[in-house]
Protein backbone atom coordinates (compact mmCIF):
# COMPACT_ATOMS: atom_id res chain seq x y z
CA UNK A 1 142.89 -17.91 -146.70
CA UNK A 2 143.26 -16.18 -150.30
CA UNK A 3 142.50 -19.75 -152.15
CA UNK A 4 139.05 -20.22 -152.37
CA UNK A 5 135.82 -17.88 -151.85
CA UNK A 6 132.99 -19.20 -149.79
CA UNK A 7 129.20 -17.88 -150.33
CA UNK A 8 128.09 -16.08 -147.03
CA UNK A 9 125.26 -14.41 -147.95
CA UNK A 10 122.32 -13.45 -150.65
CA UNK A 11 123.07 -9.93 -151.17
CA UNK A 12 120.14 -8.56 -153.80
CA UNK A 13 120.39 -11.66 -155.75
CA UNK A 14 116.73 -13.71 -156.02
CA UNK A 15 114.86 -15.83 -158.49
CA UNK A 16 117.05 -18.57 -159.69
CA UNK A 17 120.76 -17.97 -158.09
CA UNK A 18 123.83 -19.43 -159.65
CA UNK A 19 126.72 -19.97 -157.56
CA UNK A 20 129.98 -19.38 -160.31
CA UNK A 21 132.80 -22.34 -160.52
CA UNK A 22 135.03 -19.17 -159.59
CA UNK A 23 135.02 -15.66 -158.38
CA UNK A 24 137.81 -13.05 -158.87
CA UNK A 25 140.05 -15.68 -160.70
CA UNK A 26 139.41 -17.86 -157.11
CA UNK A 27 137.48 -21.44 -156.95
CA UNK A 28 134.14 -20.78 -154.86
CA UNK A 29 133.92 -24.05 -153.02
CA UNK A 30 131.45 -23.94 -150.40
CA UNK A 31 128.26 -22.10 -149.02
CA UNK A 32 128.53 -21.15 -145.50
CA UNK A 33 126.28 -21.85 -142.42
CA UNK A 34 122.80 -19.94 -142.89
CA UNK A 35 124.23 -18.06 -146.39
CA UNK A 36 120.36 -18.09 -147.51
CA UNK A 37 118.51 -19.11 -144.53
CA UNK A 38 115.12 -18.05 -144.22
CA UNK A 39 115.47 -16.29 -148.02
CA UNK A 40 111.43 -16.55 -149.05
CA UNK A 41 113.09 -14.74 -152.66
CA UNK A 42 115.43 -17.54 -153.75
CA UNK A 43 113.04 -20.29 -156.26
CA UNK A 44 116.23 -22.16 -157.85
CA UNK A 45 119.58 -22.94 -157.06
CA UNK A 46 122.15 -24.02 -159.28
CA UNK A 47 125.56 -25.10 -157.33
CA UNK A 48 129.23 -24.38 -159.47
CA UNK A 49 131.53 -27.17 -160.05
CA UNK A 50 133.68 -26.42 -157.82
CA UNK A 51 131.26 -26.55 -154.65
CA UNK A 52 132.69 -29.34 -151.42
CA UNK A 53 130.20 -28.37 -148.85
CA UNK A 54 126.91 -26.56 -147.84
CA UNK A 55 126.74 -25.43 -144.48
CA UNK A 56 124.39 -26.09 -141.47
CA UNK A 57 121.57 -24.53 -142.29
CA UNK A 58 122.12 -23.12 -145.86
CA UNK A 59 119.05 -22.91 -147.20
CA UNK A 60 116.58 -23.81 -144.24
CA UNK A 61 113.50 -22.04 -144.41
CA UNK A 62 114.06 -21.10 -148.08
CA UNK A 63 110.24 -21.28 -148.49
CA UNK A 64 109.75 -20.77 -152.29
CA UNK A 65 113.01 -22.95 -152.92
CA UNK A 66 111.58 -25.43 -155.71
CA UNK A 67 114.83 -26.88 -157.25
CA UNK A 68 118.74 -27.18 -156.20
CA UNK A 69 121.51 -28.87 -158.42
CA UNK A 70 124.52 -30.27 -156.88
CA UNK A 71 127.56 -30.47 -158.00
CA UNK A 72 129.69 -34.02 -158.63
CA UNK A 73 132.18 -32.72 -156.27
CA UNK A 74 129.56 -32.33 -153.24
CA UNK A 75 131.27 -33.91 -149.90
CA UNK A 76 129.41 -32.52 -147.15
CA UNK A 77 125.85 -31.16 -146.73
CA UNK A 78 125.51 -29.38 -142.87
CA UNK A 79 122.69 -30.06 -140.73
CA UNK A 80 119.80 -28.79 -141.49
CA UNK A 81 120.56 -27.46 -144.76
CA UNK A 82 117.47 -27.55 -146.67
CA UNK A 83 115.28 -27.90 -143.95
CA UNK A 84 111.88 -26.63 -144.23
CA UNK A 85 112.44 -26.39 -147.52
CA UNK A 86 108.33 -27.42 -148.02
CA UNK A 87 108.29 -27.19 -152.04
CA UNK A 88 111.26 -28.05 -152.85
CA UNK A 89 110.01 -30.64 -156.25
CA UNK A 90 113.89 -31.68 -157.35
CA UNK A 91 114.67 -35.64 -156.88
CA UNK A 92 117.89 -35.45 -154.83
CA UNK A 93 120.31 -37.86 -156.19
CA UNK A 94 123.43 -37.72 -154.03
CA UNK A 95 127.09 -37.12 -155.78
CA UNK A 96 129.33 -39.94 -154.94
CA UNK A 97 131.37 -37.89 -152.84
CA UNK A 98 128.51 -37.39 -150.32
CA UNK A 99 129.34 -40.06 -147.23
CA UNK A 100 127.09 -38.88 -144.71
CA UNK A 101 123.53 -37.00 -144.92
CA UNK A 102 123.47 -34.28 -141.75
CA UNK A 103 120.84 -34.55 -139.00
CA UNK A 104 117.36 -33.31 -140.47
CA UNK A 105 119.32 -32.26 -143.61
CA UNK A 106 115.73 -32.38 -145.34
CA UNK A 107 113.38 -32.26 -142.63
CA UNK A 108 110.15 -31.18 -143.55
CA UNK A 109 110.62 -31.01 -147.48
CA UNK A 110 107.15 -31.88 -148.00
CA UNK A 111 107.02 -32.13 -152.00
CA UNK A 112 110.35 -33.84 -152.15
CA UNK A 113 109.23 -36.42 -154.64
CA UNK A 114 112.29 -39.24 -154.19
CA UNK A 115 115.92 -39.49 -152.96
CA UNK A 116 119.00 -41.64 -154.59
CA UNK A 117 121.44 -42.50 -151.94
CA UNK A 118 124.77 -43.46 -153.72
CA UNK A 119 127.03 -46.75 -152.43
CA UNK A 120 129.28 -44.14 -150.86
CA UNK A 121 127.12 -43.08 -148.40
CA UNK A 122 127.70 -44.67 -144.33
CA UNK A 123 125.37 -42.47 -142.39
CA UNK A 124 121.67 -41.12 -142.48
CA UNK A 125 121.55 -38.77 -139.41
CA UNK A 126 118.67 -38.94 -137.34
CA UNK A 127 115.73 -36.96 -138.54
CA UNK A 128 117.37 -36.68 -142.01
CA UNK A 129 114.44 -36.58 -144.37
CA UNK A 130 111.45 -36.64 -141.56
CA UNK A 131 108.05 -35.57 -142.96
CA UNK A 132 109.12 -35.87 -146.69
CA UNK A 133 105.42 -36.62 -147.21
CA UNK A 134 105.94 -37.46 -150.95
CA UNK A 135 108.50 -39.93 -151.23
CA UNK A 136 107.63 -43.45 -151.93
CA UNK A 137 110.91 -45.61 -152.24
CA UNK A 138 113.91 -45.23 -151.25
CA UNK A 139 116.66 -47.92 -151.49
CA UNK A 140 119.39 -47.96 -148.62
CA UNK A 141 122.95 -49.13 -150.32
CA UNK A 142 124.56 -51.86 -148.75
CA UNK A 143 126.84 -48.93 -147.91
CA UNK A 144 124.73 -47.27 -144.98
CA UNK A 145 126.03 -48.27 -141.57
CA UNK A 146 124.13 -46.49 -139.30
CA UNK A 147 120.43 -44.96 -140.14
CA UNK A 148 119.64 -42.40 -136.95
CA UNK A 149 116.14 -41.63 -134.91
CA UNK A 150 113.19 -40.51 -137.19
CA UNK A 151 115.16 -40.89 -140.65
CA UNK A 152 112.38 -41.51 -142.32
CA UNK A 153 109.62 -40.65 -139.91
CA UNK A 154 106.15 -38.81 -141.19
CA UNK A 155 107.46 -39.99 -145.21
CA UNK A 156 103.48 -40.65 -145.04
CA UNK A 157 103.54 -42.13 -148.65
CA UNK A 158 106.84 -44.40 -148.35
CA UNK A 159 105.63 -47.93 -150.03
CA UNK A 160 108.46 -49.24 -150.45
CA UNK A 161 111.86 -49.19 -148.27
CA UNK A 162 114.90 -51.40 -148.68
CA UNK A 163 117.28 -51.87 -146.36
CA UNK A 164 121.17 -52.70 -147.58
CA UNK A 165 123.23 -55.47 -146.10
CA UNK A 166 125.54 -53.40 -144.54
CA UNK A 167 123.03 -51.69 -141.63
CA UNK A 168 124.34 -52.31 -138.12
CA UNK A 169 122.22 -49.67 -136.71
CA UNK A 170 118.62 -48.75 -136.98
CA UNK A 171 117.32 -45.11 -134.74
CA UNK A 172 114.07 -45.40 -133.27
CA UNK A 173 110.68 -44.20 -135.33
């Protein structure tokens, strides 16, 4: 539309990527459905300011993908962004502005080591962080109304898991 850019697509870029605040004087304020899917050459990803949402399926399959940094301004995360993402070490802690966490948004991030949901959040879709084998707590904010099938399934080191106040519906597994 001439306002903003969106990020479609690697190019030659690899190693540690840094998506700019702006681009040709424009904000750059999302990454676009499968922009890096499947992109075995991208190890670090550091989101601009200015970034709202990340597609479905970003970064899926972004084997060698170790860490990601979101911006405070984060709203939306597509399904299946960072799915498969199996080494992916970097705690997620979720900007405020984050009210919903995508269908198997983090499926299969094996080394994901823990997850902070914020009080903003409403929704865990169903499969969101199934077979995160390394996380062992998570907290669910009073917040969360609605936590769909599998959310957790395979986390085969969760401990610890409590659930907020607010929870009027638990998925199955």
């Amino acid at each position: 539309s001439g306002k903003s850019f969106v990020v479609t697509g690697l190019g030659t870029a690899s190693g540690k990527i840094v998506v700019p605040d702006t681009y040709r004087g424009l904000p750059v304020t999302g990454i676009a459905d499968r922009a890096f899917y499947n992109k075995s050459n991208v190890t670090e990803v550091i989101l601009g300011n200015r970034i709202e949402s990340i597609g479905e399926q970003a970064f899926a399959n972004c084997s060698y993908l170790t860490n990601v940094t979101f911006p405070d301004g984060l709203r939306t995360i597509g399904k299946m962004a960072f799915q498969s993402c199996r080494v992916l070490v970097t705690p997620i802690v979720f900007p405020s502005g984050v009210e919903s966490i995508s269908e198997q948004a983090f499926q299969y991030c094996r080394q994901l080591p823990s997850v902070t949901l914020t009080e903003n959040i409403k929704e865990i879709g169903a499969g969101a962080f199934d077979g995160c084998e390394r996380i062992e707590s998570v907290e669910i904010p009073n917040s969360v109304i609605t936590m769909g099938d599998a959310a957790f399934a395979r986390c085969t080191s969760l401990k610890n898991l409590t659930l907020g106040g607010g929870l009027s519906e638990i998925g199955a597994d």
